[in-house]
C-alpha atoms as a PDB file:
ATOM      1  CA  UNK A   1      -5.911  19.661 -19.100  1.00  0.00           C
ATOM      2  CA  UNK A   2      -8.789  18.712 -17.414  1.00  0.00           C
ATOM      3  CA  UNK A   3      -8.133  18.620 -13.190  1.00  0.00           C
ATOM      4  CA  UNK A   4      -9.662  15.608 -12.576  1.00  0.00           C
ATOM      5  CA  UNK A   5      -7.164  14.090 -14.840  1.00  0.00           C
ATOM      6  CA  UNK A   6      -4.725  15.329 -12.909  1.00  0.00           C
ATOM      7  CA  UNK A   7      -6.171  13.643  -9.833  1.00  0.00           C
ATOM      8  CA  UNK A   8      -5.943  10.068 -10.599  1.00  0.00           C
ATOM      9  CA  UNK A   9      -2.418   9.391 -11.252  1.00  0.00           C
ATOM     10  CA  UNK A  10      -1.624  11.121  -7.494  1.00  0.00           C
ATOM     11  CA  UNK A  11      -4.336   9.422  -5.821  1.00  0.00           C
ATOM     12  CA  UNK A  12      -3.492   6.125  -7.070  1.00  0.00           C
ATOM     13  CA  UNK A  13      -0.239   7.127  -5.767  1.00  0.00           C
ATOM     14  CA  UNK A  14      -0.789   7.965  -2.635  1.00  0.00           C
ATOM     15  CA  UNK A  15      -2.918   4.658  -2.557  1.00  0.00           C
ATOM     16  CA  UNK A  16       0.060   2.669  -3.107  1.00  0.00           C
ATOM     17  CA  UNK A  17       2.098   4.645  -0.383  1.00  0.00           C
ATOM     18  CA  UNK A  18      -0.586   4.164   2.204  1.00  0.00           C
ATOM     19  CA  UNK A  19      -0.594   0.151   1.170  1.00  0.00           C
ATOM     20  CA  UNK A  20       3.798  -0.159   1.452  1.00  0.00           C
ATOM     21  CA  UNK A  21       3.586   2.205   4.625  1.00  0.00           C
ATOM     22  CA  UNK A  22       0.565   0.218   6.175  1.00  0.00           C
ATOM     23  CA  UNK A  23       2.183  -3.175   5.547  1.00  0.00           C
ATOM     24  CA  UNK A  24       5.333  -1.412   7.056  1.00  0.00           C
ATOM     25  CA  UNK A  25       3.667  -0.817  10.489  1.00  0.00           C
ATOM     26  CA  UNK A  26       2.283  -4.385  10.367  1.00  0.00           C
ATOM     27  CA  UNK A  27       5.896  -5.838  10.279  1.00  0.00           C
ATOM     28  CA  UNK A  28       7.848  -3.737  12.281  1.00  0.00           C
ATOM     29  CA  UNK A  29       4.928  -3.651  15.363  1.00  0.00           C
ATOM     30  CA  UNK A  30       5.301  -7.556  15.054  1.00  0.00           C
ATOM     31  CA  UNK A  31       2.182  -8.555  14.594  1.00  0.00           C
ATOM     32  CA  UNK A  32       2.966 -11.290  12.241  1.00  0.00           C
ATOM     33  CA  UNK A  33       6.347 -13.029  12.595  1.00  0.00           C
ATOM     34  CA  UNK A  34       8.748 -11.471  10.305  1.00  0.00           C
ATOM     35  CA  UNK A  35       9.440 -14.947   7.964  1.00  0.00           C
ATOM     36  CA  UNK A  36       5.285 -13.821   6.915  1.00  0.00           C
ATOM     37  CA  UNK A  37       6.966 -10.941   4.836  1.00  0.00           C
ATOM     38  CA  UNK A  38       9.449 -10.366   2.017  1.00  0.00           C
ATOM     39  CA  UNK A  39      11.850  -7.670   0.920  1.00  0.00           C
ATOM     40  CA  UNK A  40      10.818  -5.740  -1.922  1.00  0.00           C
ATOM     41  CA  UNK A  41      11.772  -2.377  -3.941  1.00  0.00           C
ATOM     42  CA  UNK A  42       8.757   0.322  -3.970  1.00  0.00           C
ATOM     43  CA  UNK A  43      10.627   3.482  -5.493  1.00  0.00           C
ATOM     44  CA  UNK A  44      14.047   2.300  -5.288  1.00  0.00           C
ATOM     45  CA  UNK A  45      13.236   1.616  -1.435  1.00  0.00           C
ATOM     46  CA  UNK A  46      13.586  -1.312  -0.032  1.00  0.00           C
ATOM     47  CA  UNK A  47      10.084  -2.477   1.915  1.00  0.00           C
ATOM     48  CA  UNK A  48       8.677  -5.170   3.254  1.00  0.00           C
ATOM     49  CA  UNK A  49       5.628  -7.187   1.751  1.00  0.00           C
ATOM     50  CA  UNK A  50       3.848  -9.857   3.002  1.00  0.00           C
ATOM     51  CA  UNK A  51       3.895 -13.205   1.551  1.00  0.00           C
ATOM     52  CA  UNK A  52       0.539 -14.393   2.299  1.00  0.00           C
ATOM     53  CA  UNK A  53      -2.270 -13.572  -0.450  1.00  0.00           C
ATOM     54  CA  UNK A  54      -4.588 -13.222   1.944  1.00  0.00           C
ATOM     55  CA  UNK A  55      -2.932 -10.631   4.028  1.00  0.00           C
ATOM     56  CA  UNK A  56      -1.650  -8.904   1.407  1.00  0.00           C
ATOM     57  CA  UNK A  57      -5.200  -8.395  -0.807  1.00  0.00           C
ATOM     58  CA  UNK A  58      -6.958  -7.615   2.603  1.00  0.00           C
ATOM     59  CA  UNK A  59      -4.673  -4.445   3.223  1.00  0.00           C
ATOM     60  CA  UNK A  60      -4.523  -3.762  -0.667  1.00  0.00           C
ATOM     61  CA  UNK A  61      -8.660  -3.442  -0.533  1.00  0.00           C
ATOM     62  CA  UNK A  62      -8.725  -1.536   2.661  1.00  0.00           C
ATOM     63  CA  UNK A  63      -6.469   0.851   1.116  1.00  0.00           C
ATOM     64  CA  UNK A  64      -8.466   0.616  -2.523  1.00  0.00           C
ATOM     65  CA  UNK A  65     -11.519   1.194  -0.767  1.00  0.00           C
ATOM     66  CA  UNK A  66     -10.239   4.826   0.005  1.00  0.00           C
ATOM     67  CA  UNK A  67      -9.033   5.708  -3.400  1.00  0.00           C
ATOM     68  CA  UNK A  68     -12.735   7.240  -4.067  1.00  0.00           C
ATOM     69  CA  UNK A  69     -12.158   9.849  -1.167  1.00  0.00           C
ATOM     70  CA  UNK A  70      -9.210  10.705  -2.220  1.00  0.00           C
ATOM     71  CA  UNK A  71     -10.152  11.859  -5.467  1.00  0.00           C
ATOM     72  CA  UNK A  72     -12.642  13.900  -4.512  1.00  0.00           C
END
């Protein structure tokens, strides 16, 4: 099996980790008021995710926009 195969599934991965664990920081530092996020299940955890779109797709494209790095 080819390695870089093996890459993608654990990068995308990680890339979802780094999105729950970013929005994570975001709530619990405060900087939005805590009604501005939602419980949710990521792995049979429960996390916090914010209910704005806005919010929400500008840390999910910060994050994306590593996903190339951490391939390589």
């Amino acid at each position: 099996m080819d390695s870089k195969s093996n890459q993608s599934p654990i990068a995308r991965i990680l890339v979802e980790f780094l999105e729950v664990a970013i929005t994570s920081v975001v709530f619990l530092k405060g900087v939005y008021p805590s009604d501005a996020f939602e419980r949710r299940r990521y792995m049979n955890v429960v996390v916090q995710r914010a209910r704005h779109p806005q919010l929400r797709d500008y840390i999910h494209s910060a994050v994306s926009g590593l996903l190339p790095f951490i391939r390589e």
